[in-house]
N, C-alpha and C. Protein backbone atom coordinates (compact mmCIF):
# COMPACT_ATOMS: atom_id res chain seq x y z
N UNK A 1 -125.71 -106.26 -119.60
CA UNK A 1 -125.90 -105.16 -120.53
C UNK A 1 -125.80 -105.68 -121.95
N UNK A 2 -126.62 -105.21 -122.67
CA UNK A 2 -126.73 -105.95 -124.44
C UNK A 2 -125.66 -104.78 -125.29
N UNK A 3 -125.34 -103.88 -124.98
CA UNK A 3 -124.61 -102.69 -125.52
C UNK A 3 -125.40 -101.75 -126.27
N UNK A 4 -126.73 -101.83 -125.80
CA UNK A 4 -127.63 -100.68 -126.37
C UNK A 4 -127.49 -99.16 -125.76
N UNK A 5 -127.70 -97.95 -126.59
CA UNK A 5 -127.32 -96.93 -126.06
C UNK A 5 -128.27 -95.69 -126.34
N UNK A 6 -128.39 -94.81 -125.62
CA UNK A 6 -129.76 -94.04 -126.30
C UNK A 6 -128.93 -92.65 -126.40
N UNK A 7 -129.42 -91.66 -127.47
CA UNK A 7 -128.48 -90.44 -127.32
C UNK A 7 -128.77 -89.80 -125.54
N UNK A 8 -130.05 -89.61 -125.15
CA UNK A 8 -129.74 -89.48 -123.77
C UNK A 8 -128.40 -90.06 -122.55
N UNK A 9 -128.06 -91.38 -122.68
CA UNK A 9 -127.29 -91.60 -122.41
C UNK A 9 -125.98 -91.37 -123.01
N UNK A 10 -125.83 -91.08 -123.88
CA UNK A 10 -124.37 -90.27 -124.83
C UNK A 10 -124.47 -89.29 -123.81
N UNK A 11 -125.56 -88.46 -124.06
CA UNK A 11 -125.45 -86.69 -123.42
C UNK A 11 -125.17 -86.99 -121.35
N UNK A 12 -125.58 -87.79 -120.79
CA UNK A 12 -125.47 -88.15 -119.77
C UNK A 12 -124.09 -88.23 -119.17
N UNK A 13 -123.37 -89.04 -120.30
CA UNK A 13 -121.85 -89.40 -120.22
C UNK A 13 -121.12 -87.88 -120.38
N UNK A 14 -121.47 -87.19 -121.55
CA UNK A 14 -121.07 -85.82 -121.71
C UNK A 14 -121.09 -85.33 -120.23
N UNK A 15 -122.48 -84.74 -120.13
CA UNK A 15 -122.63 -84.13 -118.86
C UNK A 15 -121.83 -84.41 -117.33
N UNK A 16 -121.46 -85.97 -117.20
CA UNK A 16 -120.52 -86.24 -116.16
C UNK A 16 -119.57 -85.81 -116.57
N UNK A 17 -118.37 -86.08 -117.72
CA UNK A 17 -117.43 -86.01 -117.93
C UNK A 17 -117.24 -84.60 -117.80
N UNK A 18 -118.23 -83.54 -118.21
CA UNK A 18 -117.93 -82.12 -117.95
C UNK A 18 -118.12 -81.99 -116.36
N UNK A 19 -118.79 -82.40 -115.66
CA UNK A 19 -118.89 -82.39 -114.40
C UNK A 19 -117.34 -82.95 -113.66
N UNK A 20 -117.13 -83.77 -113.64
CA UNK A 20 -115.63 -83.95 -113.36
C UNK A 20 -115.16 -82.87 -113.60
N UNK A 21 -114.42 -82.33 -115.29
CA UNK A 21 -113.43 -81.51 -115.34
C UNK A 21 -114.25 -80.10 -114.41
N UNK A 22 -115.22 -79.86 -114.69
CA UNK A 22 -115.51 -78.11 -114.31
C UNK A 22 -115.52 -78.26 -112.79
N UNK A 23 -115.96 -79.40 -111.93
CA UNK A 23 -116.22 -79.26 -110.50
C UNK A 23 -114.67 -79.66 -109.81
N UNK A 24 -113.55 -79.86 -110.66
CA UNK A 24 -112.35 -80.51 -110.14
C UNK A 24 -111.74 -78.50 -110.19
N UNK A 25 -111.81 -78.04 -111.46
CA UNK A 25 -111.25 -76.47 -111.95
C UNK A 25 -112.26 -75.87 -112.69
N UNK A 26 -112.43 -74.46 -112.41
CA UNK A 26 -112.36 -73.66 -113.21
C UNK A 26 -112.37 -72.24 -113.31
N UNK A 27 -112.71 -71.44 -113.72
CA UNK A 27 -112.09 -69.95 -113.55
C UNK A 27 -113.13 -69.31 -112.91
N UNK A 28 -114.16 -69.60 -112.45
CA UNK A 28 -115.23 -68.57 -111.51
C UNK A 28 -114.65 -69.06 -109.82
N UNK A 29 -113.87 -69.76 -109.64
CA UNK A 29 -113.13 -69.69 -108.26
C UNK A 29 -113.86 -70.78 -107.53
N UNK A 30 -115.07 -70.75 -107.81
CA UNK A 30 -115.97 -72.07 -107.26
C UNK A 30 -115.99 -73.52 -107.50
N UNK A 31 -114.12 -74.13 -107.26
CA UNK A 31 -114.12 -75.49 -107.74
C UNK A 31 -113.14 -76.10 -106.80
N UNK A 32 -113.55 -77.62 -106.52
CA UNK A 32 -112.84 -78.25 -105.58
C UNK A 32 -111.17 -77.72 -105.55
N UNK A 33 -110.08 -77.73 -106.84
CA UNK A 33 -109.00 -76.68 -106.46
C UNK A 33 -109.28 -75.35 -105.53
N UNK A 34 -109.86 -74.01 -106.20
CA UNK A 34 -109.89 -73.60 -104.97
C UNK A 34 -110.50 -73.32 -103.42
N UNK A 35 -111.54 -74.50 -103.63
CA UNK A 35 -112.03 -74.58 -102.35
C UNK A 35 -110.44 -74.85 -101.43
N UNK A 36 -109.89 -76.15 -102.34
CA UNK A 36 -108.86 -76.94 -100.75
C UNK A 36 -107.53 -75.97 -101.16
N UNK A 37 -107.34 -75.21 -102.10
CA UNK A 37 -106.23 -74.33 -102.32
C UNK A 37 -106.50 -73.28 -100.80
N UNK A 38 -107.58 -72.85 -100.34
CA UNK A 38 -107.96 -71.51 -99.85
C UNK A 38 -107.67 -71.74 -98.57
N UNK A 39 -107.21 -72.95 -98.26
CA UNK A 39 -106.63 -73.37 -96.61
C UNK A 39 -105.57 -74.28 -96.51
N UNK A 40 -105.35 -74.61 -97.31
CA UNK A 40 -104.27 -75.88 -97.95
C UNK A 40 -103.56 -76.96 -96.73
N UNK A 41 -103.06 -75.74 -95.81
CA UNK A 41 -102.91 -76.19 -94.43
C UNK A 41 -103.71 -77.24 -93.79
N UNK A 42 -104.88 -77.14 -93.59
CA UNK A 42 -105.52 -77.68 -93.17
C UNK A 42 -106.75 -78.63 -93.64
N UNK A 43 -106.02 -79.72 -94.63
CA UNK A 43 -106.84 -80.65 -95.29
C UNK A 43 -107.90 -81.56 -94.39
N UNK A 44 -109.60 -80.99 -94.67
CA UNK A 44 -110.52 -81.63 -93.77
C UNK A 44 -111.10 -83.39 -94.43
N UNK A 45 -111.74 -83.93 -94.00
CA UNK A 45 -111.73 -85.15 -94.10
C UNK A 45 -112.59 -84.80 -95.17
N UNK A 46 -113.60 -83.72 -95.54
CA UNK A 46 -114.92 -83.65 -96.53
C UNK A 46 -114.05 -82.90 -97.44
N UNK A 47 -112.56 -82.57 -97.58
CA UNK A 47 -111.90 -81.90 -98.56
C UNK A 47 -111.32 -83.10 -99.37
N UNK A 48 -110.64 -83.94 -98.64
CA UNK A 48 -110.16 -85.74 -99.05
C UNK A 48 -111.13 -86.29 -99.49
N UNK A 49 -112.20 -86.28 -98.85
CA UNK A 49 -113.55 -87.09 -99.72
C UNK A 49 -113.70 -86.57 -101.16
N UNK A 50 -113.92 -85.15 -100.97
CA UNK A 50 -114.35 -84.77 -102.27
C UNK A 50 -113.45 -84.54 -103.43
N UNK A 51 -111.96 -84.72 -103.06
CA UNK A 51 -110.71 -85.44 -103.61
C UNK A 51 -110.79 -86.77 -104.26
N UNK A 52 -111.16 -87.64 -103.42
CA UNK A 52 -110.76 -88.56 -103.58
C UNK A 52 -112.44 -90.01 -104.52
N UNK A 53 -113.45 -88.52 -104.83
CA UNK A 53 -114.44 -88.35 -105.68
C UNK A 53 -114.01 -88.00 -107.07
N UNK A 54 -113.30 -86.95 -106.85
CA UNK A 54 -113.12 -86.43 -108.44
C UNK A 54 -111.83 -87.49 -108.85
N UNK A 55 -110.66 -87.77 -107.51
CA UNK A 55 -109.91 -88.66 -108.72
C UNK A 55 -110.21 -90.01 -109.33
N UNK A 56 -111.59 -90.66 -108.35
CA UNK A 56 -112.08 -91.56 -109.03
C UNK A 56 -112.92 -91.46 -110.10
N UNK A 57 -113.23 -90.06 -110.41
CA UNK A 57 -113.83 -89.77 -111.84
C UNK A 57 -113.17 -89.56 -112.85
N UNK A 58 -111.76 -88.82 -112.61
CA UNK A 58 -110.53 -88.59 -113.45
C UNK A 58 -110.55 -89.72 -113.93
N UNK A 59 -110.26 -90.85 -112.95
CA UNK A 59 -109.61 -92.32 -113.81
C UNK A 59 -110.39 -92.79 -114.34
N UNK A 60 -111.98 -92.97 -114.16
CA UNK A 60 -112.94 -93.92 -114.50
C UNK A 60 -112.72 -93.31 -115.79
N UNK A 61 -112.88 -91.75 -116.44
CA UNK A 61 -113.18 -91.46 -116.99
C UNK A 61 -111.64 -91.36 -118.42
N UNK A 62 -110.92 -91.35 -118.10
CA UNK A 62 -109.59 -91.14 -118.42
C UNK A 62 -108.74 -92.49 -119.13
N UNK A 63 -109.54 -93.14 -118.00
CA UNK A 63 -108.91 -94.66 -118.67
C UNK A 63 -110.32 -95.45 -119.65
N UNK A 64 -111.38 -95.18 -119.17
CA UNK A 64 -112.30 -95.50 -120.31
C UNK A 64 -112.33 -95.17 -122.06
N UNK A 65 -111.66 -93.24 -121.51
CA UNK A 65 -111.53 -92.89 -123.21
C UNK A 65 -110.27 -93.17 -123.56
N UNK A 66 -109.41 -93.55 -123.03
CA UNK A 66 -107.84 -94.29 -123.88
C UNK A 66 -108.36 -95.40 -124.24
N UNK A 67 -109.24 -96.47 -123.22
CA UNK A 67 -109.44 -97.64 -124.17
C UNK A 67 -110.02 -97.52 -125.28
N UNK A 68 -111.39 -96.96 -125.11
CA UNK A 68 -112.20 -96.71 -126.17
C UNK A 68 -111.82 -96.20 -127.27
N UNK A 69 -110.69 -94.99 -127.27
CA UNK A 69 -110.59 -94.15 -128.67
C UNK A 69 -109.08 -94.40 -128.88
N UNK A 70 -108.41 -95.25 -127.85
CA UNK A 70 -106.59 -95.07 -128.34
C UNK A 70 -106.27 -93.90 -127.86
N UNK A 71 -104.68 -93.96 -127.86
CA UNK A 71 -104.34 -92.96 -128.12
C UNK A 71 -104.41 -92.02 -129.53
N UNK A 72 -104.43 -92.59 -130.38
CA UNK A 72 -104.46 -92.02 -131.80
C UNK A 72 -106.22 -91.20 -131.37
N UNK A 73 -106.92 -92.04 -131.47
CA UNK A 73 -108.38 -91.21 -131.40
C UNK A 73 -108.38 -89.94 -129.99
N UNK A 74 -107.61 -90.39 -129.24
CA UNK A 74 -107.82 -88.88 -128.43
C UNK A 74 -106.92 -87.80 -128.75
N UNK A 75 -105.52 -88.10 -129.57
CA UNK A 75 -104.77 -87.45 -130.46
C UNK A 75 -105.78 -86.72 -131.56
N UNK A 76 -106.88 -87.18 -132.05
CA UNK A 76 -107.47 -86.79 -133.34
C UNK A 76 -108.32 -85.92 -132.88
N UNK A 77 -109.01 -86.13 -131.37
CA UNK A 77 -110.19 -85.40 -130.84
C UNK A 77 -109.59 -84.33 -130.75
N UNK A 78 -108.86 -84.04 -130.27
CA UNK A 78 -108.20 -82.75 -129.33
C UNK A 78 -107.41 -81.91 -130.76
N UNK A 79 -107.44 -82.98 -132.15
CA UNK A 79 -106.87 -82.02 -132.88
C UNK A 79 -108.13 -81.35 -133.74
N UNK A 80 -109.50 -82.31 -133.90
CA UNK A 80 -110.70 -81.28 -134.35
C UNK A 80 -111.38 -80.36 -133.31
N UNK A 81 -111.00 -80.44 -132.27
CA UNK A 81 -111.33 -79.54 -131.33
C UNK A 81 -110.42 -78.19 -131.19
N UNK A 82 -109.24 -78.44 -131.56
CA UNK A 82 -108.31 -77.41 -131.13
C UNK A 82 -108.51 -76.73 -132.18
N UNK A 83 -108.50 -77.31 -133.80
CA UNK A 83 -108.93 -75.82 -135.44
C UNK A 83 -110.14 -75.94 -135.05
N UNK A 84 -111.18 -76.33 -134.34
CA UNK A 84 -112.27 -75.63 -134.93
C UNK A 84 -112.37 -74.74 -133.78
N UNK A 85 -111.51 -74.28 -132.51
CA UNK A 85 -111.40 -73.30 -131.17
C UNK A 85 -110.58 -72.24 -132.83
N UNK A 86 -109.45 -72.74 -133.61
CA UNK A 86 -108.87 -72.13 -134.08
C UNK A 86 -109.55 -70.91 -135.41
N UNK A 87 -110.41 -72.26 -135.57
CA UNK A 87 -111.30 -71.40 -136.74
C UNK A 87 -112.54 -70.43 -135.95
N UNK A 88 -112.76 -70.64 -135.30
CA UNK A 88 -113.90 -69.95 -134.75
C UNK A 88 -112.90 -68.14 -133.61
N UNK A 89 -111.78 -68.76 -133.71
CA UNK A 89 -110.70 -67.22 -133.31
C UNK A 89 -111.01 -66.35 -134.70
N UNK A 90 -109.93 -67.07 -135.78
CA UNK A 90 -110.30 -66.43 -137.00
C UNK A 90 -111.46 -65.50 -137.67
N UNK A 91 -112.58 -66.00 -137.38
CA UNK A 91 -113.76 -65.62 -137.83
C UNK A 91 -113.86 -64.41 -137.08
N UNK A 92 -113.22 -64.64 -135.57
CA UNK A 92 -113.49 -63.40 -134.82
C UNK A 92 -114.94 -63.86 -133.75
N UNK A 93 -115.41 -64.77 -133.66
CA UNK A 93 -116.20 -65.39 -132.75
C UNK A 93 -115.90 -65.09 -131.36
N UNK A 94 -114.53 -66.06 -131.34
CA UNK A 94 -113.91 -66.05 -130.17
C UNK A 94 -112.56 -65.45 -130.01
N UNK A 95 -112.72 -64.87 -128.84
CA UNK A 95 -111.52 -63.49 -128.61
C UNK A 95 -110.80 -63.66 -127.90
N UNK A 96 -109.26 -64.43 -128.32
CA UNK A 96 -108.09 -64.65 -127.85
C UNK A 96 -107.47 -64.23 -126.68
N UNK A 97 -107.78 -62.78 -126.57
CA UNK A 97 -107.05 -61.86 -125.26
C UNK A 97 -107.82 -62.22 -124.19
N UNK A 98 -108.92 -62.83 -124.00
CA UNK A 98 -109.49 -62.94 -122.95
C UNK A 98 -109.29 -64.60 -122.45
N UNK A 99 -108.03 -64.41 -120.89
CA UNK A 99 -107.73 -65.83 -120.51
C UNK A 99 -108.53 -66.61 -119.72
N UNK A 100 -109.58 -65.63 -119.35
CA UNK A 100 -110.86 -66.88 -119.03
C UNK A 100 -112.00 -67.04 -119.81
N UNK A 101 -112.11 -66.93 -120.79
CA UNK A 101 -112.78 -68.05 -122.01
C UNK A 101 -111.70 -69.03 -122.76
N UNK A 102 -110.63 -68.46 -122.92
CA UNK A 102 -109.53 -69.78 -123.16
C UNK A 102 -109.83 -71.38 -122.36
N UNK A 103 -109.59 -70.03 -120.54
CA UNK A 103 -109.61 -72.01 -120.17
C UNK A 103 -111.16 -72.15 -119.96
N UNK A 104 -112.26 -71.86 -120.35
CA UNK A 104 -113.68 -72.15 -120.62
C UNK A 104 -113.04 -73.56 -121.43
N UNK A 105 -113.08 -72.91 -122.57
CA UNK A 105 -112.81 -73.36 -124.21
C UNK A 105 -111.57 -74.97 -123.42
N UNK A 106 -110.92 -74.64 -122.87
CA UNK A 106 -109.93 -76.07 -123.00
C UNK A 106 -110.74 -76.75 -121.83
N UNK A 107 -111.39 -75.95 -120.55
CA UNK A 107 -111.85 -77.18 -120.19
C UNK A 107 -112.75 -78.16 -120.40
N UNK A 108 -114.16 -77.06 -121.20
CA UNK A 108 -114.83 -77.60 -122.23
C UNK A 108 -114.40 -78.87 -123.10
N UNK A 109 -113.17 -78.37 -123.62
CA UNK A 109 -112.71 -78.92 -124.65
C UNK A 109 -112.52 -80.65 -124.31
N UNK A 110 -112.04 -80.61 -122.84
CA UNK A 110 -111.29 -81.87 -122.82
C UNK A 110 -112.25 -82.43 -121.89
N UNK A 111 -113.12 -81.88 -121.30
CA UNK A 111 -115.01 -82.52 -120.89
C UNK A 111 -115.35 -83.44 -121.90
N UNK A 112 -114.86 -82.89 -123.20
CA UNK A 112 -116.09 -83.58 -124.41
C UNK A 112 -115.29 -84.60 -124.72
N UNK A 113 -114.65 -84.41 -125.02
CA UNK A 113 -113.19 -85.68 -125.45
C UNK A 113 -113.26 -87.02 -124.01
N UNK A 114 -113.37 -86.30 -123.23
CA UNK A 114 -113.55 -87.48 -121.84
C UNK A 114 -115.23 -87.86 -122.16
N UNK A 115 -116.30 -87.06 -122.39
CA UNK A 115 -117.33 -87.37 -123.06
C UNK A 115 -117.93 -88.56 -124.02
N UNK A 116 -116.87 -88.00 -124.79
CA UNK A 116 -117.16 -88.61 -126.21
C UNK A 116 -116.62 -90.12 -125.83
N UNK A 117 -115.09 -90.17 -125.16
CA UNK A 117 -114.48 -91.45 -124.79
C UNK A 117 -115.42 -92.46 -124.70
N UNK A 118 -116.19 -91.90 -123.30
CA UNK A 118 -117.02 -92.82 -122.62
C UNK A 118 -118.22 -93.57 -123.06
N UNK A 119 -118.49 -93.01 -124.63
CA UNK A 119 -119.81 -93.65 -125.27
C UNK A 119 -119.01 -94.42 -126.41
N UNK A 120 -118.10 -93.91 -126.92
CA UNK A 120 -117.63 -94.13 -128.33
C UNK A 120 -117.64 -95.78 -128.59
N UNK A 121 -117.16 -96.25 -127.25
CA UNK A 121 -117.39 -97.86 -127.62
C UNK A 121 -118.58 -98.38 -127.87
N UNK A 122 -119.51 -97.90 -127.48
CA UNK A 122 -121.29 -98.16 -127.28
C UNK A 122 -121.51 -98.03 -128.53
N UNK A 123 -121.40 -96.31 -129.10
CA UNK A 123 -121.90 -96.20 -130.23
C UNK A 123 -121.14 -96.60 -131.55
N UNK A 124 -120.24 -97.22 -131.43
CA UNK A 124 -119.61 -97.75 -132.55
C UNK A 124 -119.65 -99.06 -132.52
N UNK A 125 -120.02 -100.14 -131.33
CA UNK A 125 -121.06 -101.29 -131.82
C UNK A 125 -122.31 -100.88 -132.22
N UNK A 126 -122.93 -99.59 -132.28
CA UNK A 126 -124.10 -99.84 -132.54
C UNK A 126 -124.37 -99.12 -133.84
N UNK A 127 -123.22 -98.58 -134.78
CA UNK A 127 -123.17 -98.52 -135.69
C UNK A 127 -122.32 -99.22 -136.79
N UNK A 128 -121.77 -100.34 -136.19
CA UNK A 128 -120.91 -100.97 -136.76
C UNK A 128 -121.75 -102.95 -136.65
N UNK A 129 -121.76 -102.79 -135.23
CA UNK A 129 -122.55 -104.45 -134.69
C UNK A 129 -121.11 -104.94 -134.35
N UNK A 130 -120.10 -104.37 -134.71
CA UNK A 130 -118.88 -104.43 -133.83
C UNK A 130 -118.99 -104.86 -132.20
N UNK A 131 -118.44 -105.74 -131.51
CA UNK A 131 -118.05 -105.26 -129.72
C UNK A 131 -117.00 -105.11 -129.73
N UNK A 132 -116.36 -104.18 -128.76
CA UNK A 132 -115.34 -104.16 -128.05
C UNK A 132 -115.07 -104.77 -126.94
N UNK A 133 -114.19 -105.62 -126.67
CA UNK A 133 -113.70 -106.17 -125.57
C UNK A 133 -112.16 -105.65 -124.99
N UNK A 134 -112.17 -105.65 -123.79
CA UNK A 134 -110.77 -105.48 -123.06
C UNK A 134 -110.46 -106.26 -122.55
């Protein structure tokens, strides 16, 4: 790989990383939690598989954006993400009392941040000519 990157592939990385968080939880009931919540008893081998899918996406994805952004940079993401959820309450956009667009909004939130992780090294050699190595 030369470390070339195309915004398609940025949005690609997005799109998994939201795929992880939304197909692991989320509030329309249709997500690997409550699929294996709804029998719990009886963990099937295609319930472990599809377990043991998302936690290899958790980590791939989890430990890619700590390397890539630090802790400080995923400290910083989650804090322009959280005023601008904050500013966009304010304005009256988005409407607080309602607890399933909240966790929309955080799982969203932390999709993009696992998102963003996963390119940030790419695109900051390729706006810098910087590499990153681990």
């Amino acid at each position: 790989m030369n470390g070339r990157i195309s915004w398609f592939g940025v949005f690609m990385r997005l799109v998994g990383a939201l795929a992880v968080v939304l197909l692991t939880y989320n509030p329309t009931g249709y997500s690997f939690y409550h699929w294996a919540m709804r029998d719990f008893a009886s963990i099937t081998a295609m319930k472990a598989f599809a377990g043991a899918l998302l936690l290899v996406g958790w980590v791939v994805c989890i430990r890619t954006a700590f390397v890539s952004l630090g802790a400080l940079g995923l400290l910083l993401s989650a804090l322009v993400l959280g005023t601008l959820v904050w500013m966009l309450t304010d304005y009256g956009i988005l409407n607080p009392d309602s607890p399933s667009l909240l966790s929309w909004i955080t799982l969203i939130a932390i999709g993009i941040i696992l998102g963003i992780g996963l390119s940030w090294s790419l695109l900051r050699a390729r706006v810098t000519g910087q590499v990153e190595v681990d």
